[in-house]
C-alpha atoms as a PDB file:
ATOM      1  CA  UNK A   1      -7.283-145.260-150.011  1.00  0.00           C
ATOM      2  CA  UNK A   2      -4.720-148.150-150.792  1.00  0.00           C
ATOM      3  CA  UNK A   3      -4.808-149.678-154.071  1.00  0.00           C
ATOM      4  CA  UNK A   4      -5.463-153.607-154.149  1.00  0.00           C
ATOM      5  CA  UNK A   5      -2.571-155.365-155.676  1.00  0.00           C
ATOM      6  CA  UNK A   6      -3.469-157.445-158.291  1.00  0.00           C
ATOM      7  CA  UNK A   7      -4.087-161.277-157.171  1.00  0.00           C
ATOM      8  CA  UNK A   8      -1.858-162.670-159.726  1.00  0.00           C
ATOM      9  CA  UNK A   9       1.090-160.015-158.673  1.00  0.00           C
ATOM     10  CA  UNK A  10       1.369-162.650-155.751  1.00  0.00           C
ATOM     11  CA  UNK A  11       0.764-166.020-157.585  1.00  0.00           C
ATOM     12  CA  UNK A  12       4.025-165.142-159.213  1.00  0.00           C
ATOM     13  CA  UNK A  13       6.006-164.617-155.895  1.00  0.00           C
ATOM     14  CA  UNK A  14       4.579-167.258-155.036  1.00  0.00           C
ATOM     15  CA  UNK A  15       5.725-169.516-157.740  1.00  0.00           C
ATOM     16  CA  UNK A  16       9.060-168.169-158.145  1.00  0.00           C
ATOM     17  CA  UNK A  17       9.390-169.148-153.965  1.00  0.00           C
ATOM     18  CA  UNK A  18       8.238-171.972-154.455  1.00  0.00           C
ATOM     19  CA  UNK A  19      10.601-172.553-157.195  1.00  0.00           C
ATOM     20  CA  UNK A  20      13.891-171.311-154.923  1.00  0.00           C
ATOM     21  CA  UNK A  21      12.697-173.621-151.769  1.00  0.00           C
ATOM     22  CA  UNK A  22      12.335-176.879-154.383  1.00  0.00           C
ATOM     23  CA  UNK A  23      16.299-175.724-155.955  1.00  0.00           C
ATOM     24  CA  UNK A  24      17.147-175.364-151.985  1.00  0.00           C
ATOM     25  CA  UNK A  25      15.767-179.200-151.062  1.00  0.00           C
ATOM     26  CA  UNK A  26      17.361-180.634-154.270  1.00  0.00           C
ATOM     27  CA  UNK A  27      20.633-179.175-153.093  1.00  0.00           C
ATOM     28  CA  UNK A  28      20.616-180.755-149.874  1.00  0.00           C
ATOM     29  CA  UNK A  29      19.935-184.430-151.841  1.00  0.00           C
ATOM     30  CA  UNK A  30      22.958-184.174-153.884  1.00  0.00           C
ATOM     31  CA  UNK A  31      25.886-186.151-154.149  1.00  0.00           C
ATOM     32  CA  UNK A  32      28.835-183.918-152.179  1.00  0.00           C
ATOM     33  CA  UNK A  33      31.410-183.865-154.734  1.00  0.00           C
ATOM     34  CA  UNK A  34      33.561-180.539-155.423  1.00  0.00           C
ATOM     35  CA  UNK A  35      31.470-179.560-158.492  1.00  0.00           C
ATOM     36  CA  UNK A  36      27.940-180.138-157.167  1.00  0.00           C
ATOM     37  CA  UNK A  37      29.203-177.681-153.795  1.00  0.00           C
ATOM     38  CA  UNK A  38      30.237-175.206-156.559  1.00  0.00           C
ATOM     39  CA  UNK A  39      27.299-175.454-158.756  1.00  0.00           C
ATOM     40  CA  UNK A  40      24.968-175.524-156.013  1.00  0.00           C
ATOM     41  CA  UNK A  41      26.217-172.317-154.459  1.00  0.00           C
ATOM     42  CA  UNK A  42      25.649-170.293-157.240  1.00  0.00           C
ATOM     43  CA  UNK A  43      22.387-172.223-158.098  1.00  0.00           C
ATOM     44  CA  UNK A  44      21.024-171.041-154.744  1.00  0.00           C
ATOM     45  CA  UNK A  45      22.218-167.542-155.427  1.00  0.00           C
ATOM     46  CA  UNK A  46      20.236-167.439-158.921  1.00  0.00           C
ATOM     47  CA  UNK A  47      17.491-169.171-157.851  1.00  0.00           C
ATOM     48  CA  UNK A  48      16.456-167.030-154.642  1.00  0.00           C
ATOM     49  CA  UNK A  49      17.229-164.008-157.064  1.00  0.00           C
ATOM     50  CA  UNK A  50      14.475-164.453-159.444  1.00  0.00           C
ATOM     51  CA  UNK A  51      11.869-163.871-156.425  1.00  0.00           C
ATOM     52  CA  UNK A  52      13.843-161.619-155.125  1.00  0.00           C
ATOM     53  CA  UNK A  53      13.578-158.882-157.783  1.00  0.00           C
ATOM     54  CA  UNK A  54      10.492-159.847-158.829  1.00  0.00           C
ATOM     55  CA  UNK A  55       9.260-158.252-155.776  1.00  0.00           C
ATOM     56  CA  UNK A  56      11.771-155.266-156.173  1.00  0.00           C
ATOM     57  CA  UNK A  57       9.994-155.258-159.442  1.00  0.00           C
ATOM     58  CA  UNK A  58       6.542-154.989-157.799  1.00  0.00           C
ATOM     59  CA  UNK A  59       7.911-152.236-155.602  1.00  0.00           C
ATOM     60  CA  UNK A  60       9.485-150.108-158.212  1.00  0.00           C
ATOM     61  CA  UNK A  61       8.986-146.627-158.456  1.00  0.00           C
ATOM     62  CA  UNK A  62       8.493-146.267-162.202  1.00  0.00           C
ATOM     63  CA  UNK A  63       7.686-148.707-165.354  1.00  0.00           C
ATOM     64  CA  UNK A  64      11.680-148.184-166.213  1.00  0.00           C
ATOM     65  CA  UNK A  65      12.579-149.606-162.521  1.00  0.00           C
ATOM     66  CA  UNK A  66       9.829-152.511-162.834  1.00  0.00           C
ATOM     67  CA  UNK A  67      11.388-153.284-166.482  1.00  0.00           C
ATOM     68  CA  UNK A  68      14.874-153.503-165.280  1.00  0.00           C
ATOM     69  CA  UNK A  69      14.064-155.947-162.219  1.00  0.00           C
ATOM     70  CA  UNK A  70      11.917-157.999-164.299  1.00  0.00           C
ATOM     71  CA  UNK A  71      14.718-158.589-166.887  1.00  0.00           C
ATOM     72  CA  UNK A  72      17.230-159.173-163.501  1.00  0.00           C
ATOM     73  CA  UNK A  73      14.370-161.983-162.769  1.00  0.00           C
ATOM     74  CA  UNK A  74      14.475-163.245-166.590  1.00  0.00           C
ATOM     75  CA  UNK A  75      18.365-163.371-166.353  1.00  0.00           C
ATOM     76  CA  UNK A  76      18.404-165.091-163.177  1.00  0.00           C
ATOM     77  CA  UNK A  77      16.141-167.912-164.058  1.00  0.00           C
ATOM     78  CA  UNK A  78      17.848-168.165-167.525  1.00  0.00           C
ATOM     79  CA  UNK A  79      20.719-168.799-164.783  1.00  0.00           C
ATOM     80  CA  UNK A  80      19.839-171.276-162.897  1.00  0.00           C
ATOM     81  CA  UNK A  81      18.465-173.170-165.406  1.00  0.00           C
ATOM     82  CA  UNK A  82      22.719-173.575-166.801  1.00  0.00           C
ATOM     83  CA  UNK A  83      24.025-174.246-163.326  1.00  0.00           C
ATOM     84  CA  UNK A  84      20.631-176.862-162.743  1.00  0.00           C
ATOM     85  CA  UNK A  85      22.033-178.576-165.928  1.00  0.00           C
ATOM     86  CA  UNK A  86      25.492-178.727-164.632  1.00  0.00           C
ATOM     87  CA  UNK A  87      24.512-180.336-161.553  1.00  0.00           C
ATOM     88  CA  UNK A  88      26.210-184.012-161.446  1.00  0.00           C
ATOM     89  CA  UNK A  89      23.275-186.420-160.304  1.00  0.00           C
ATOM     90  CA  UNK A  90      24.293-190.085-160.926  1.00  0.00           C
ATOM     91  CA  UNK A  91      20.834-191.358-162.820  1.00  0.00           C
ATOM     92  CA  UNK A  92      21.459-194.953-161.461  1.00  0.00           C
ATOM     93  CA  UNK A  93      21.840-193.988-157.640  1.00  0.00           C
ATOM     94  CA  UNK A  94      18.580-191.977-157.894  1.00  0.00           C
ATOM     95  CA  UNK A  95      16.139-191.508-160.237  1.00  0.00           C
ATOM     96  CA  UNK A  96      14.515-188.894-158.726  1.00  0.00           C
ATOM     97  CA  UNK A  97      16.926-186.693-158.621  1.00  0.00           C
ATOM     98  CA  UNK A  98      16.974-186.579-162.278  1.00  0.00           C
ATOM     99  CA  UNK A  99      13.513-186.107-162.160  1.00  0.00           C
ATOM    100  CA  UNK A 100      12.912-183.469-159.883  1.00  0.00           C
ATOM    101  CA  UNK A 101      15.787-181.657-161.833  1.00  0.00           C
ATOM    102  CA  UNK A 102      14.263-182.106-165.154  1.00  0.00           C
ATOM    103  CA  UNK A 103      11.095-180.285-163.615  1.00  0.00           C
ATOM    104  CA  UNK A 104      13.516-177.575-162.022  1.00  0.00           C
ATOM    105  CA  UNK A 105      14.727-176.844-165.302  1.00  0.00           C
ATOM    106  CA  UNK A 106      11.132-177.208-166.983  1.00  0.00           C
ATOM    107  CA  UNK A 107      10.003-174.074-164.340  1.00  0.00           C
ATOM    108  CA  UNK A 108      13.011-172.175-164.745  1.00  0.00           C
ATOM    109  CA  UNK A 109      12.303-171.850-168.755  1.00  0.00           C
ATOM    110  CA  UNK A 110       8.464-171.136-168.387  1.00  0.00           C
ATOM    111  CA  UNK A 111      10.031-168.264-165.663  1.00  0.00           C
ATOM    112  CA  UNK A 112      12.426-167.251-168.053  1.00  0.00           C
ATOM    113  CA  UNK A 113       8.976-166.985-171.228  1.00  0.00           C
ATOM    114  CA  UNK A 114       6.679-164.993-167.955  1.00  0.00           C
ATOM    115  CA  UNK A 115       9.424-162.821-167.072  1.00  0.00           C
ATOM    116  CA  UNK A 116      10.397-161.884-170.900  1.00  0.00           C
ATOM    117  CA  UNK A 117       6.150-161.153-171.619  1.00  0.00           C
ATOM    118  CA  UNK A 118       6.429-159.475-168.827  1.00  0.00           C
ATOM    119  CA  UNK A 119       9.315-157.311-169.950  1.00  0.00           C
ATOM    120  CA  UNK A 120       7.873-156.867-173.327  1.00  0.00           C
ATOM    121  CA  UNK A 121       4.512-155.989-172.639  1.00  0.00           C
ATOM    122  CA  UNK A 122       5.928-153.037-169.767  1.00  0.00           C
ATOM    123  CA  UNK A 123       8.241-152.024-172.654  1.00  0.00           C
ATOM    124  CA  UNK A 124       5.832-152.134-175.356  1.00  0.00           C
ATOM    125  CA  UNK A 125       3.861-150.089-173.366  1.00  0.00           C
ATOM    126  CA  UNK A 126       6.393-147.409-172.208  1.00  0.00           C
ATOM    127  CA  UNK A 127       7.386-146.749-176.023  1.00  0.00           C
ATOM    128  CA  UNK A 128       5.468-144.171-177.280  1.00  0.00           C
ATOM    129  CA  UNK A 129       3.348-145.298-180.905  1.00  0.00           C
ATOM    130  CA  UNK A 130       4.800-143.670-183.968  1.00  0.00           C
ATOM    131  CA  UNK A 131       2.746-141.915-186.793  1.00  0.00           C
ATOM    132  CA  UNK A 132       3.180-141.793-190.030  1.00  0.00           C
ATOM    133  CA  UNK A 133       4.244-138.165-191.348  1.00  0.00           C
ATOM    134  CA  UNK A 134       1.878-135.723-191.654  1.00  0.00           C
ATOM    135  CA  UNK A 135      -0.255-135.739-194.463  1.00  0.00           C
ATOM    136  CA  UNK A 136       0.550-132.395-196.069  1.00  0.00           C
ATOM    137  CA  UNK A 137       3.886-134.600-197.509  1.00  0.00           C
END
């Protein structure tokens, strides 16, 4: 028999494509000047990425595996949020642009706090509990 996946498993893909396809449709708004081309590219790249291994996170084949791709996701948000900031959007041509990149940056961090509970709570449960020494001491 096939185990369910948890509901929420998906919520999250959902949200973090959700989050790449808003990045993608900002892009394609912005001013064309050298640095927003640059920037964008590699905002693209870090913002597809965070989905990306959150699923090869769901498909790992150990807690060690899911641990690593979930920290990939964490690093990848914590990237796009710097290359979201470095985005040039001229706040008197349109407003909101500024906006909808203040948000971007606003889902990227509370990515960046799921992914690192995430990470914590897989390691926290990997590591094996101490005990004190044995009594006879």
């Amino acid at each position: 028999m096939t185990e369910q996946p948890s509901p929420r498993q998906y919520d999250l893909e959902d949200r973090t494509l959700a989050f790449a396809a808003r990045v993608r449709c900002l892009v394609q708004a912005l001013p064309r000047t050298l640095a927003n081309i640059e920037d964008a590219r590699q905002l693209i790249r870090s913002s597809g990425s965070v989905g990306a291994n959150y699923i090869e996170a769901n498909e790992s084949l150990s807690k060690k595996d899911f641990a690593l791709h979930a920290k990939i996701s964490r690093k990848e948000a914590k990237e796009s949020t710097y290359w979201l900031k470095l985005l040039q959007i001229d706040g008197s041509v349109d407003a909101r642009l500024q906006t909808e990149r203040a948000l971007l940056i606003q889902e990227a961090n509370e990515l960046v706090n799921i992914f690192g509970a995430i990470v914590r709570k897989t390691e926290g449960a990997a590591k094996p509990r101490q005990q004190g020494p044995p009594s006879d001491f």
